[in-house]
C-alpha atoms as a PDB file:
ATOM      1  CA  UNK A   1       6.833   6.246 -49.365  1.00  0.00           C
ATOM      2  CA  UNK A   2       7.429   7.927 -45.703  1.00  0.00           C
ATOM      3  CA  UNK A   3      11.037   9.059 -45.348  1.00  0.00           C
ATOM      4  CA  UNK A   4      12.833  11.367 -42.349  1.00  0.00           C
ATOM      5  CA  UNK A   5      15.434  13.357 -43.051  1.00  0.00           C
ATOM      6  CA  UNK A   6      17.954  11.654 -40.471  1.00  0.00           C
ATOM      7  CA  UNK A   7      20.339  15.101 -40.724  1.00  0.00           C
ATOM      8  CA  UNK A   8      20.466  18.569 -41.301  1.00  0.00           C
ATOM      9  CA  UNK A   9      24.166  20.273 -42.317  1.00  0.00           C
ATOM     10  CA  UNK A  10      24.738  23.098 -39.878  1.00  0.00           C
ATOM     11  CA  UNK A  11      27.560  25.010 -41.579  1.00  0.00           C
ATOM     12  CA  UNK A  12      25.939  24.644 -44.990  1.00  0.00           C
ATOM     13  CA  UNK A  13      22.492  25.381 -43.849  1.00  0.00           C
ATOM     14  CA  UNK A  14      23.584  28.320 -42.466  1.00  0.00           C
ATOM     15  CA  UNK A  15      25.821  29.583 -44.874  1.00  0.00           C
ATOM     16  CA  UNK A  16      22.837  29.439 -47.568  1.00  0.00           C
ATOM     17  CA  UNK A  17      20.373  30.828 -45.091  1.00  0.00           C
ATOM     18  CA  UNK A  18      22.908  33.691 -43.970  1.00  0.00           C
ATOM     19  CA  UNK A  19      22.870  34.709 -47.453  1.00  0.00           C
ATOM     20  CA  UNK A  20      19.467  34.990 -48.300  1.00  0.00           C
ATOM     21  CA  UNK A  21      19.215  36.829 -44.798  1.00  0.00           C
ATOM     22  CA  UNK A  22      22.044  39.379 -45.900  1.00  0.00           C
ATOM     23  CA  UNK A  23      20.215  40.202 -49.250  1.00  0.00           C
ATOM     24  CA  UNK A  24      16.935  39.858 -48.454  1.00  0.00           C
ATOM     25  CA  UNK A  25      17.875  42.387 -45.768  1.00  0.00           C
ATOM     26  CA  UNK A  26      19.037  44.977 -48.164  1.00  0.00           C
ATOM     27  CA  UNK A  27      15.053  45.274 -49.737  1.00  0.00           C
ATOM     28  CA  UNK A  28      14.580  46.928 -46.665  1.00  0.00           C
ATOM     29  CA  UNK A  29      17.119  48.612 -45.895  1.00  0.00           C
ATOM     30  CA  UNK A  30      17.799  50.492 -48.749  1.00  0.00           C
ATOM     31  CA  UNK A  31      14.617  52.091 -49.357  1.00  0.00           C
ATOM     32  CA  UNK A  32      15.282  53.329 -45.627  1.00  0.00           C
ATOM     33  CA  UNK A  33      18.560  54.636 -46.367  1.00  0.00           C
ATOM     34  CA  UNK A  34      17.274  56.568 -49.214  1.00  0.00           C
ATOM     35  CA  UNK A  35      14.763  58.069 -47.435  1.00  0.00           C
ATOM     36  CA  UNK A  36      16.001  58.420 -44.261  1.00  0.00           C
ATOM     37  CA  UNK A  37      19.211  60.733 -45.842  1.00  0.00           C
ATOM     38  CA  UNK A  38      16.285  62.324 -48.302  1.00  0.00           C
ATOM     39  CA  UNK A  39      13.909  63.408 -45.912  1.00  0.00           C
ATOM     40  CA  UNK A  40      15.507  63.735 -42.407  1.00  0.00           C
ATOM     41  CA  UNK A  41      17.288  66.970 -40.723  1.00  0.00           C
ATOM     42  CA  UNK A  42      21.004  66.247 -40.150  1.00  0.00           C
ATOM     43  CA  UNK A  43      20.515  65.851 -36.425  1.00  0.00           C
ATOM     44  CA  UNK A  44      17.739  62.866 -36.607  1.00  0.00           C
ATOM     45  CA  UNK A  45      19.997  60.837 -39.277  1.00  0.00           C
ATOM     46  CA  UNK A  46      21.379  57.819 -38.596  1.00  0.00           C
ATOM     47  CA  UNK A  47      24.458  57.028 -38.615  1.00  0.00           C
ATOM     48  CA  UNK A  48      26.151  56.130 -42.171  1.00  0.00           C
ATOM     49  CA  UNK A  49      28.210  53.310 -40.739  1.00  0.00           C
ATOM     50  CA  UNK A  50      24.496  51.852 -39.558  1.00  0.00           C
ATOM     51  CA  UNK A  51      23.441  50.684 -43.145  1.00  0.00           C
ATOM     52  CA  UNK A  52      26.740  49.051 -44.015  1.00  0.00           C
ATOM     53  CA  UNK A  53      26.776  47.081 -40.383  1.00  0.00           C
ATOM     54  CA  UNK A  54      23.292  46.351 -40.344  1.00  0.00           C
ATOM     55  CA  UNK A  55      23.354  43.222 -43.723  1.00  0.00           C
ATOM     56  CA  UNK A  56      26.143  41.914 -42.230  1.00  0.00           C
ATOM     57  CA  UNK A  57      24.575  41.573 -38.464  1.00  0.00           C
ATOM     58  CA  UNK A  58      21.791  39.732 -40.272  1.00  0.00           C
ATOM     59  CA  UNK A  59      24.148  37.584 -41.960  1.00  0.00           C
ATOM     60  CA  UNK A  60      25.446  36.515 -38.900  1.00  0.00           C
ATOM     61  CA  UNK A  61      22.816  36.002 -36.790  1.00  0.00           C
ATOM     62  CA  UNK A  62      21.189  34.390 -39.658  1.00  0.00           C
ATOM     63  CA  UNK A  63      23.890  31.611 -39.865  1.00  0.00           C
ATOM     64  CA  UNK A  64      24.287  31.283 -36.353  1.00  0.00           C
ATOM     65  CA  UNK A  65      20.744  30.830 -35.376  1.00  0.00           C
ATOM     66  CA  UNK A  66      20.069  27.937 -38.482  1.00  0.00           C
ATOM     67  CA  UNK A  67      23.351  26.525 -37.556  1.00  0.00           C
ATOM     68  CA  UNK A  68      22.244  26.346 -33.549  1.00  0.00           C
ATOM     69  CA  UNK A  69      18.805  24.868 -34.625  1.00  0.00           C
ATOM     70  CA  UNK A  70      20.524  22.263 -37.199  1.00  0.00           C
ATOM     71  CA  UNK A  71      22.950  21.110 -34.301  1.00  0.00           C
ATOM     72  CA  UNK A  72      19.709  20.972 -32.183  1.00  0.00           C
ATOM     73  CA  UNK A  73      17.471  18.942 -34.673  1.00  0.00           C
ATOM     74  CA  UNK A  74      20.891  16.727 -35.339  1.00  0.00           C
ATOM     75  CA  UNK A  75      20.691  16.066 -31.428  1.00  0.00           C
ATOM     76  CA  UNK A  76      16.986  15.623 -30.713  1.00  0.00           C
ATOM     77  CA  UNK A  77      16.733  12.741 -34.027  1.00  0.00           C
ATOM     78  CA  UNK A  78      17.487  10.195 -32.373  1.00  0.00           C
ATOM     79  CA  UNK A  79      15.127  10.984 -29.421  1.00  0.00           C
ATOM     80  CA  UNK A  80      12.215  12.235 -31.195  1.00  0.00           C
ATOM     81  CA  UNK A  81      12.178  11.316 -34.700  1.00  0.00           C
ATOM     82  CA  UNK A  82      13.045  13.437 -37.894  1.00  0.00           C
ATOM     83  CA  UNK A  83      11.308  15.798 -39.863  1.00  0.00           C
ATOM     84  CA  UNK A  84       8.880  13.260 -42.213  1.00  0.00           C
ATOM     85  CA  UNK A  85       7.460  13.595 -45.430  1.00  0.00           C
ATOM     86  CA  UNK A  86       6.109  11.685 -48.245  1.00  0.00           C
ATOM     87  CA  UNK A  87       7.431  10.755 -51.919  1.00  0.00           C
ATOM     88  CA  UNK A  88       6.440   9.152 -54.834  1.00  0.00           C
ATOM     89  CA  UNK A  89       8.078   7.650 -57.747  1.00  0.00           C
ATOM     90  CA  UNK A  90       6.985   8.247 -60.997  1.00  0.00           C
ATOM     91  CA  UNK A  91       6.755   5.248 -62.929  1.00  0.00           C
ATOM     92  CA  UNK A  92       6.497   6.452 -66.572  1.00  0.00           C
ATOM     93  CA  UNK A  93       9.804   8.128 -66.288  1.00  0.00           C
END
């Protein structure tokens, strides 16, 4: 059976995405942190205050971009058609 998904939540799609964004964000930045204050003179350090800001400027731009494109998909149904896929039922169940 072809269904479309007729909406996408902005504010929770975000909020979920933002999330994974902020913490998937930290797998990178750590290691770098670690190194960076391991390895580097004093002078070519970054600033500590970098590695806290950093997460949360993903987290934001994470939710605001999904959020954006949610709106825009929510707008552009109508016009175009939804995102389709296929299911199936199972009958033994």
């Amino acid at each position: 059976m072809k269904q479309q998904i007729e909406r996408l939540s902005p504010h929770q799609n975000g909020k979920v995405f933002a999330v994974l964004m902020a913490v998937g964000s930290l797998v990178f930045f750590v290691p770098f942190f670690v190194i960076t204050f391991a390895s580097a003179p004093e002078a070519a350090r970054l600033p500590f205050w970098l590695f806290l800001v950093l997460p949360v400027f993903y987290l934001v731009i994470g939710y605001a971009m999904v959020a954006i494109s949610c709106w825009l998909y929510n707008r552009l149904f109508p016009i175009i058609g939804g995102i389709e896929y296929t299911s199936r039922t199972d009958a033994s169940a």
